[in-house]
PDB file of N, CA and C in Angstrom:
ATOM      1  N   UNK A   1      -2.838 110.115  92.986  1.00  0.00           N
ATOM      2  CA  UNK A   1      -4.186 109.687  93.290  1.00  0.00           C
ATOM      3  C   UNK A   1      -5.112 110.885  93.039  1.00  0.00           C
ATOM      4  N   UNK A   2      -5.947 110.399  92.083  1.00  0.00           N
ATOM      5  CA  UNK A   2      -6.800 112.060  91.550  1.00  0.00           C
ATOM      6  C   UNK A   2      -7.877 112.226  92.804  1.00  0.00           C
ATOM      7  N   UNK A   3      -8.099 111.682  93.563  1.00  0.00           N
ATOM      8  CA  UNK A   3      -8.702 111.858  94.800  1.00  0.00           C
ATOM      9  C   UNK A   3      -8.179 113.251  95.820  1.00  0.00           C
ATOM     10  N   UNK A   4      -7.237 113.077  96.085  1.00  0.00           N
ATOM     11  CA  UNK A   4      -6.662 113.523  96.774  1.00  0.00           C
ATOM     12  C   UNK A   4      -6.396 115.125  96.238  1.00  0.00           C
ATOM     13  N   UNK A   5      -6.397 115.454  94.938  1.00  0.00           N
ATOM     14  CA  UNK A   5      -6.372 116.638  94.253  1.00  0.00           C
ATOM     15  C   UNK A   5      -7.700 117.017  93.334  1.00  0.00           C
ATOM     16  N   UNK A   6      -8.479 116.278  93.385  1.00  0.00           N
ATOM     17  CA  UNK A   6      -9.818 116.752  92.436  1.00  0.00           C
ATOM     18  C   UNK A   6      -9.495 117.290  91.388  1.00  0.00           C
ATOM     19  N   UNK A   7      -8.525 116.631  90.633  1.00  0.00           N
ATOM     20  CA  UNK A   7      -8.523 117.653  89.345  1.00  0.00           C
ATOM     21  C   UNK A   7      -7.923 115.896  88.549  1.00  0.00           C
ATOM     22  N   UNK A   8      -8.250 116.015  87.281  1.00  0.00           N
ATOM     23  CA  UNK A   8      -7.513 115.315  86.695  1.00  0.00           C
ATOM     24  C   UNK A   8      -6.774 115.923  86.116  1.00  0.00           C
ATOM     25  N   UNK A   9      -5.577 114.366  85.711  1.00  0.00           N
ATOM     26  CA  UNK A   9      -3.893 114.688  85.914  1.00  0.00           C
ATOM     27  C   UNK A   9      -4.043 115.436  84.508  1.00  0.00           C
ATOM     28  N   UNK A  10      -4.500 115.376  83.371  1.00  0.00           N
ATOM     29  CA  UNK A  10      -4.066 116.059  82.430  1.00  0.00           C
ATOM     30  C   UNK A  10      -4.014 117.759  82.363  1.00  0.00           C
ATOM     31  N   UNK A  11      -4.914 118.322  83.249  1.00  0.00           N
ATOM     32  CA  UNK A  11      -4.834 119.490  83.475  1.00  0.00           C
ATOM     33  C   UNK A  11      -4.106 120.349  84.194  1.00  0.00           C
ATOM     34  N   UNK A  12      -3.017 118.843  85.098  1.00  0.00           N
ATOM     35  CA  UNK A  12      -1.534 119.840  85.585  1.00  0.00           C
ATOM     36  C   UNK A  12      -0.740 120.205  84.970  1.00  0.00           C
ATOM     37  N   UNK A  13       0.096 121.406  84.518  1.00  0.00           N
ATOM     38  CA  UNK A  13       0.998 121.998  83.953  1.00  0.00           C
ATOM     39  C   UNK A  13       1.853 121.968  85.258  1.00  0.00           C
ATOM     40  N   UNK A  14       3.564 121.555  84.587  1.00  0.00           N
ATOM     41  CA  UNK A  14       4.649 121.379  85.087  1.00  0.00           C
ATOM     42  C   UNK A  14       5.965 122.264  84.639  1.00  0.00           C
ATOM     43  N   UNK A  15       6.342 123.113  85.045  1.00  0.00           N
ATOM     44  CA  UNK A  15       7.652 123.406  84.496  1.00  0.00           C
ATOM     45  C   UNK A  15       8.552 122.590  85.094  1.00  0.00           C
ATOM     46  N   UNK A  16       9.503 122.376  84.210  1.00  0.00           N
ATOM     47  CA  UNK A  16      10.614 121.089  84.214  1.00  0.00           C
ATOM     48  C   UNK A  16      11.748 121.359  84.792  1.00  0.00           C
ATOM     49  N   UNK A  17      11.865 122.842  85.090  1.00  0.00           N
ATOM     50  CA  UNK A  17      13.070 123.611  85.173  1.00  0.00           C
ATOM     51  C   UNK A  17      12.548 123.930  86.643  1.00  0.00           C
ATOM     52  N   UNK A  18      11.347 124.213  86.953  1.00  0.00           N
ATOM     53  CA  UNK A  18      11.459 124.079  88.763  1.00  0.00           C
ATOM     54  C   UNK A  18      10.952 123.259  89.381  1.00  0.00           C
ATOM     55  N   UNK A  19      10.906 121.993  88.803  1.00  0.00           N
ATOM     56  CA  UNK A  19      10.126 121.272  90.122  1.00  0.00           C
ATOM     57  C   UNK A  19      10.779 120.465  91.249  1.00  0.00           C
ATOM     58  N   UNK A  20      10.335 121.241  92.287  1.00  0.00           N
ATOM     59  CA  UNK A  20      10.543 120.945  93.384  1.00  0.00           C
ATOM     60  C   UNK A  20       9.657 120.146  94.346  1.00  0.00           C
ATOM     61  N   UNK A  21      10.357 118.531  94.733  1.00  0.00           N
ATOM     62  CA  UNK A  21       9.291 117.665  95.422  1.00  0.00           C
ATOM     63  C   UNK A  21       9.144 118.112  97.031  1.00  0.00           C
ATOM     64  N   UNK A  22       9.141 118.356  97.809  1.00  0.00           N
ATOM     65  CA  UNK A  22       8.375 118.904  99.672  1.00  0.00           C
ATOM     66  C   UNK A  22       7.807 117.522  99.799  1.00  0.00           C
ATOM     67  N   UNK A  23       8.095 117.317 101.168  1.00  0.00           N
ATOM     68  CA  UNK A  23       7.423 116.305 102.154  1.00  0.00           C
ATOM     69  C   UNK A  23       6.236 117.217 102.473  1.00  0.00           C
ATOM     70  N   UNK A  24       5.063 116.818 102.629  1.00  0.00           N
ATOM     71  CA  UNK A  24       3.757 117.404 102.976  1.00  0.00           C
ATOM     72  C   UNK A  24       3.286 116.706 104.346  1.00  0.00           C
ATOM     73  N   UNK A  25       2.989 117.183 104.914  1.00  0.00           N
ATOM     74  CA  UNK A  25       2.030 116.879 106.459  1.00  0.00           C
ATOM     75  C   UNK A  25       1.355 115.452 105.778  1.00  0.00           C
ATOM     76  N   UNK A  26       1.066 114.373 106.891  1.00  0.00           N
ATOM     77  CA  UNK A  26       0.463 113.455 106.585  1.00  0.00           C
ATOM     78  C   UNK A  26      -1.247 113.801 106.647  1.00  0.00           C
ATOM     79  N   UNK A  27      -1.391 115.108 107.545  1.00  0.00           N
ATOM     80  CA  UNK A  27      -3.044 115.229 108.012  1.00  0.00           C
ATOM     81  C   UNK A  27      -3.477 116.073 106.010  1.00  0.00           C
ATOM     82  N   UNK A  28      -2.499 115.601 104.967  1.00  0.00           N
ATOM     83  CA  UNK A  28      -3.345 116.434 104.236  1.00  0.00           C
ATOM     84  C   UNK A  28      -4.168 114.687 103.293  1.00  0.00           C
ATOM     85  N   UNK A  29      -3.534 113.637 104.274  1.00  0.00           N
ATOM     86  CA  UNK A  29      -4.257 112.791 103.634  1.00  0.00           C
ATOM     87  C   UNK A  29      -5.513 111.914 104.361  1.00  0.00           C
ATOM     88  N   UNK A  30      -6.489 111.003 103.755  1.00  0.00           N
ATOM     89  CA  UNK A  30      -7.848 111.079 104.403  1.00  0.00           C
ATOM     90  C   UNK A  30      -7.704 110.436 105.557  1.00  0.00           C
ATOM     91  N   UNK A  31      -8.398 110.156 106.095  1.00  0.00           N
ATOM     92  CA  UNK A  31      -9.118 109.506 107.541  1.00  0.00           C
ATOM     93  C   UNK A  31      -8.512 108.067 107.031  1.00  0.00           C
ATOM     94  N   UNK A  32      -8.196 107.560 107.856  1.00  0.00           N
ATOM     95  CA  UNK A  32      -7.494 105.895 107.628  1.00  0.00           C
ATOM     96  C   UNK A  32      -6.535 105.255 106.358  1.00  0.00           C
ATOM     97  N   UNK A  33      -6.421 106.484 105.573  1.00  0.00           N
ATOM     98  CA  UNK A  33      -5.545 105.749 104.700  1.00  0.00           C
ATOM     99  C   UNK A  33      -4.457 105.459 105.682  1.00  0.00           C
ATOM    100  N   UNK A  34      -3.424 104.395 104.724  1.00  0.00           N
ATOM    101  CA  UNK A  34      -2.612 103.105 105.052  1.00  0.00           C
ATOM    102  C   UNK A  34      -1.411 103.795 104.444  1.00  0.00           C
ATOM    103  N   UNK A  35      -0.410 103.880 105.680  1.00  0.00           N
ATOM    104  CA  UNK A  35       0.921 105.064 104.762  1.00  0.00           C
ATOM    105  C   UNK A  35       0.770 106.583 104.798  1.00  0.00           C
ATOM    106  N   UNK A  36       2.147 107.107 105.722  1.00  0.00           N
ATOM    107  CA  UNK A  36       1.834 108.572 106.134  1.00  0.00           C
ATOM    108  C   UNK A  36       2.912 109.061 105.204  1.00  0.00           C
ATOM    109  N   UNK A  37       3.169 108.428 104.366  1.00  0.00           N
ATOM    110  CA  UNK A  37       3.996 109.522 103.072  1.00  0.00           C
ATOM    111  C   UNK A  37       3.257 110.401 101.829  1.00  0.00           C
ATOM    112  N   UNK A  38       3.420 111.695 101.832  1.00  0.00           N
ATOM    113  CA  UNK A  38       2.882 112.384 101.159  1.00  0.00           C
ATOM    114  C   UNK A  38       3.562 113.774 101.092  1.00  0.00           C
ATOM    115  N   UNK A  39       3.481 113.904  99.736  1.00  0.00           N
ATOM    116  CA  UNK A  39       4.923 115.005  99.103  1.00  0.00           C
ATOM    117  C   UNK A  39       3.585 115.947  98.041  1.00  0.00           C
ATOM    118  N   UNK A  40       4.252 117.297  97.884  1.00  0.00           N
ATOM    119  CA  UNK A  40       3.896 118.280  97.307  1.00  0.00           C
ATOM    120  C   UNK A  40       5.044 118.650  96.327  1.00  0.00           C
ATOM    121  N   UNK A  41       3.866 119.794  95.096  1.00  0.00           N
ATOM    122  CA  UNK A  41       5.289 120.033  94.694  1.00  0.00           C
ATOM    123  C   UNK A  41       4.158 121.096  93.815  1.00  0.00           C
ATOM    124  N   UNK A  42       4.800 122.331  93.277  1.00  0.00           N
ATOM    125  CA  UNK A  42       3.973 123.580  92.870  1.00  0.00           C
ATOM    126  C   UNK A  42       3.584 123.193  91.239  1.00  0.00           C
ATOM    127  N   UNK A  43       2.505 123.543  90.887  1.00  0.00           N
ATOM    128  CA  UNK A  43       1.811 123.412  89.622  1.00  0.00           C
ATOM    129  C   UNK A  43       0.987 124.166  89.087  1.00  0.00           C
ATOM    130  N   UNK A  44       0.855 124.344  88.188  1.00  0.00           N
ATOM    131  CA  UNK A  44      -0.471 125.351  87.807  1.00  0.00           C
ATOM    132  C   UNK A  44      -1.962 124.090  86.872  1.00  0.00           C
ATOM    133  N   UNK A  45      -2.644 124.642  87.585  1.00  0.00           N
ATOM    134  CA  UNK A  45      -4.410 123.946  87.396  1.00  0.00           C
ATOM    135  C   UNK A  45      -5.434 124.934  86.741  1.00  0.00           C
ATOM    136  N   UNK A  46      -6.057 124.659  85.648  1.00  0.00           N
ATOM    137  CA  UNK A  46      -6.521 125.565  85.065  1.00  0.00           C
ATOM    138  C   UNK A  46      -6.105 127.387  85.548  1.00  0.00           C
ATOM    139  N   UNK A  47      -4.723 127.390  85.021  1.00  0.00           N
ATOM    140  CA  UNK A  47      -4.183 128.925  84.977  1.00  0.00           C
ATOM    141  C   UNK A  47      -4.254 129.288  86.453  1.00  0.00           C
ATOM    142  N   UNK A  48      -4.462 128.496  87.506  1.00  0.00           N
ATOM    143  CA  UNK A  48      -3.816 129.471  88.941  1.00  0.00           C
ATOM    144  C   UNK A  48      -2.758 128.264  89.483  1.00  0.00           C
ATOM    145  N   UNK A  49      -1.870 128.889  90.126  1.00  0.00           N
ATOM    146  CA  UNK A  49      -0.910 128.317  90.725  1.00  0.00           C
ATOM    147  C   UNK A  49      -1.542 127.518  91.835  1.00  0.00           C
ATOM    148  N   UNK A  50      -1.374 126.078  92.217  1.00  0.00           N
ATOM    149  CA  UNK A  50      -1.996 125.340  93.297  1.00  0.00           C
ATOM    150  C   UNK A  50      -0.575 124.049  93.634  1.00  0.00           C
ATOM    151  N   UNK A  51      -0.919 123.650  94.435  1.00  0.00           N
ATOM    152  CA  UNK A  51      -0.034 122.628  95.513  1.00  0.00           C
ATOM    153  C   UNK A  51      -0.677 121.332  94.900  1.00  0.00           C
ATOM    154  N   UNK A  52      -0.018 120.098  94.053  1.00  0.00           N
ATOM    155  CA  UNK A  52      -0.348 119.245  93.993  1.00  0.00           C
ATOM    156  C   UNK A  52       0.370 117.872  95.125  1.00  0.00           C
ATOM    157  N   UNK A  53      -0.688 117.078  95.676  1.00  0.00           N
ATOM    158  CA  UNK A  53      -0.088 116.111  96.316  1.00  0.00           C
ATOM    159  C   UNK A  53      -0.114 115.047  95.863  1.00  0.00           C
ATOM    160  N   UNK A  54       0.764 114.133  96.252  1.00  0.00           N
ATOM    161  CA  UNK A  54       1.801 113.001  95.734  1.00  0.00           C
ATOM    162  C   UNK A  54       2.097 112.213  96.636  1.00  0.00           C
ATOM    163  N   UNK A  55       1.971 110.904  96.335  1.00  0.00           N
ATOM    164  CA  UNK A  55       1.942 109.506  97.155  1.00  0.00           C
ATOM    165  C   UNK A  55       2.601 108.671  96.713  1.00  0.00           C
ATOM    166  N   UNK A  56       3.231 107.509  97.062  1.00  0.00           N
ATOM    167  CA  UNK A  56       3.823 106.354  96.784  1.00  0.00           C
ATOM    168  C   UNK A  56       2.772 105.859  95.952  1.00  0.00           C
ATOM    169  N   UNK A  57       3.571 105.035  94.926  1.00  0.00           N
ATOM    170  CA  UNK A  57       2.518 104.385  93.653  1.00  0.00           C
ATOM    171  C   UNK A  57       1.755 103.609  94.415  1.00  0.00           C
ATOM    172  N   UNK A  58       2.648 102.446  95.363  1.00  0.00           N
ATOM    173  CA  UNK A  58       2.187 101.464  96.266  1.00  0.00           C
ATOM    174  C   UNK A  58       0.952 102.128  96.893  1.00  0.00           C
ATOM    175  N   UNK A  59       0.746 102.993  97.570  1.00  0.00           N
ATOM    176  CA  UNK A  59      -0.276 103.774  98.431  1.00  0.00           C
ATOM    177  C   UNK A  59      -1.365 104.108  97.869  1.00  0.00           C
ATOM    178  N   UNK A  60      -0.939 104.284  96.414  1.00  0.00           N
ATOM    179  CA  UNK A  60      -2.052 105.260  95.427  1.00  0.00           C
ATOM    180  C   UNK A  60      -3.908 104.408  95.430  1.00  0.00           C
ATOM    181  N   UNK A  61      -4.773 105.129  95.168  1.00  0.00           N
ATOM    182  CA  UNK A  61      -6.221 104.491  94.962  1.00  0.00           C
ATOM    183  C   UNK A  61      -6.885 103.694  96.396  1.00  0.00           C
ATOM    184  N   UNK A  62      -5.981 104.151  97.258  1.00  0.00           N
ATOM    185  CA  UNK A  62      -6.873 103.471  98.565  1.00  0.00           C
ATOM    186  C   UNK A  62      -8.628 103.814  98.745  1.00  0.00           C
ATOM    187  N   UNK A  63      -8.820 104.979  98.435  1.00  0.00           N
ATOM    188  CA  UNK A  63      -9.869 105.381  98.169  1.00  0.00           C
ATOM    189  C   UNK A  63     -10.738 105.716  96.837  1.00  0.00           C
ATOM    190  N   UNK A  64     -10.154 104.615  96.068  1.00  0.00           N
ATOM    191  CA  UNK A  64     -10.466 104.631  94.424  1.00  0.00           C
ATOM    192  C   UNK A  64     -10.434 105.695  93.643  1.00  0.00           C
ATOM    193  N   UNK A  65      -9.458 106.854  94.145  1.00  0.00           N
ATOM    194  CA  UNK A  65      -9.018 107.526  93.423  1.00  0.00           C
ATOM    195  C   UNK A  65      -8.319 106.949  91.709  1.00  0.00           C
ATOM    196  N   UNK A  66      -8.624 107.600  90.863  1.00  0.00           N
ATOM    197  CA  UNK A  66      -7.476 107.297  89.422  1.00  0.00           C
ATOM    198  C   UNK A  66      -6.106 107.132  89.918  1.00  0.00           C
ATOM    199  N   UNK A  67      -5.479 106.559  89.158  1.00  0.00           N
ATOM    200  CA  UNK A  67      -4.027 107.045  89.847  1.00  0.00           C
ATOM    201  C   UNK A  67      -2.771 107.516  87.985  1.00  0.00           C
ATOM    202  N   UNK A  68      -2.528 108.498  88.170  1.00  0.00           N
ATOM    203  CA  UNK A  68      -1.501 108.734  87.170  1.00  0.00           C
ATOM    204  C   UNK A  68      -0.138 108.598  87.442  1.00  0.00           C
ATOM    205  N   UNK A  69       0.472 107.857  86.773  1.00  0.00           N
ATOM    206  CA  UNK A  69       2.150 108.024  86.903  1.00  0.00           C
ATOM    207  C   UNK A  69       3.223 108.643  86.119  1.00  0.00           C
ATOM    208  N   UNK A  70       3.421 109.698  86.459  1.00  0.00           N
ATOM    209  CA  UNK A  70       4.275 110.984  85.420  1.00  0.00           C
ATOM    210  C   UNK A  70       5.625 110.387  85.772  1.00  0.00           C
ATOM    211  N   UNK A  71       6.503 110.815  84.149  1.00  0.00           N
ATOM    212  CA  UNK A  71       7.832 110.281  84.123  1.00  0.00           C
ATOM    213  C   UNK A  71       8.757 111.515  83.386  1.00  0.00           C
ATOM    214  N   UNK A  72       9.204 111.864  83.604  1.00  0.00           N
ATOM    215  CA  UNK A  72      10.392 112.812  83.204  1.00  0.00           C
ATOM    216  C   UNK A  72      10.844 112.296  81.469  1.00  0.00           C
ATOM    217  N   UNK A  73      10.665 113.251  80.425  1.00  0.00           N
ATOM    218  CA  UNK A  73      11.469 112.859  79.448  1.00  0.00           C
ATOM    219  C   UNK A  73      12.042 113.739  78.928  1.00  0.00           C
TER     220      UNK A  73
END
């Protein structure tokens, strides 16, 4: 949900070789969303290292965020 990270998805860089998914605190998501699952996992955003968060597809755009769905190839 690009909401939730203010960045759009094309500007996350992923190495493939470490990514690691983390359960994240539910308070990093808004005021009344629906569903306390929310996972992190390390990325780099225009060249600094930052924490991207991650939601169930089901969950995604409650707050009309975009929503991107990345797939491993």
């Amino acid at each position: 949900d690009q909401k939730l990270n203010n960045v759009d998805a094309s500007s996350i860089k992923l190495n493939a070789n470490t990514i690691e998914l983390a359960v994240s605190s539910s308070s990093v998501l808004p005021l009344g969303w629906v569903g306390s699952q929310a996972f992190q996992l390390n990325a780099v955003i225009n060249c600094k290292q930052e924490k991207v968060i991650l939601v169930p597809y089901s969950d995604a755009s409650q707050t009309g965020g975009k929503v991107t769905t990345w797939f491993m190839k």
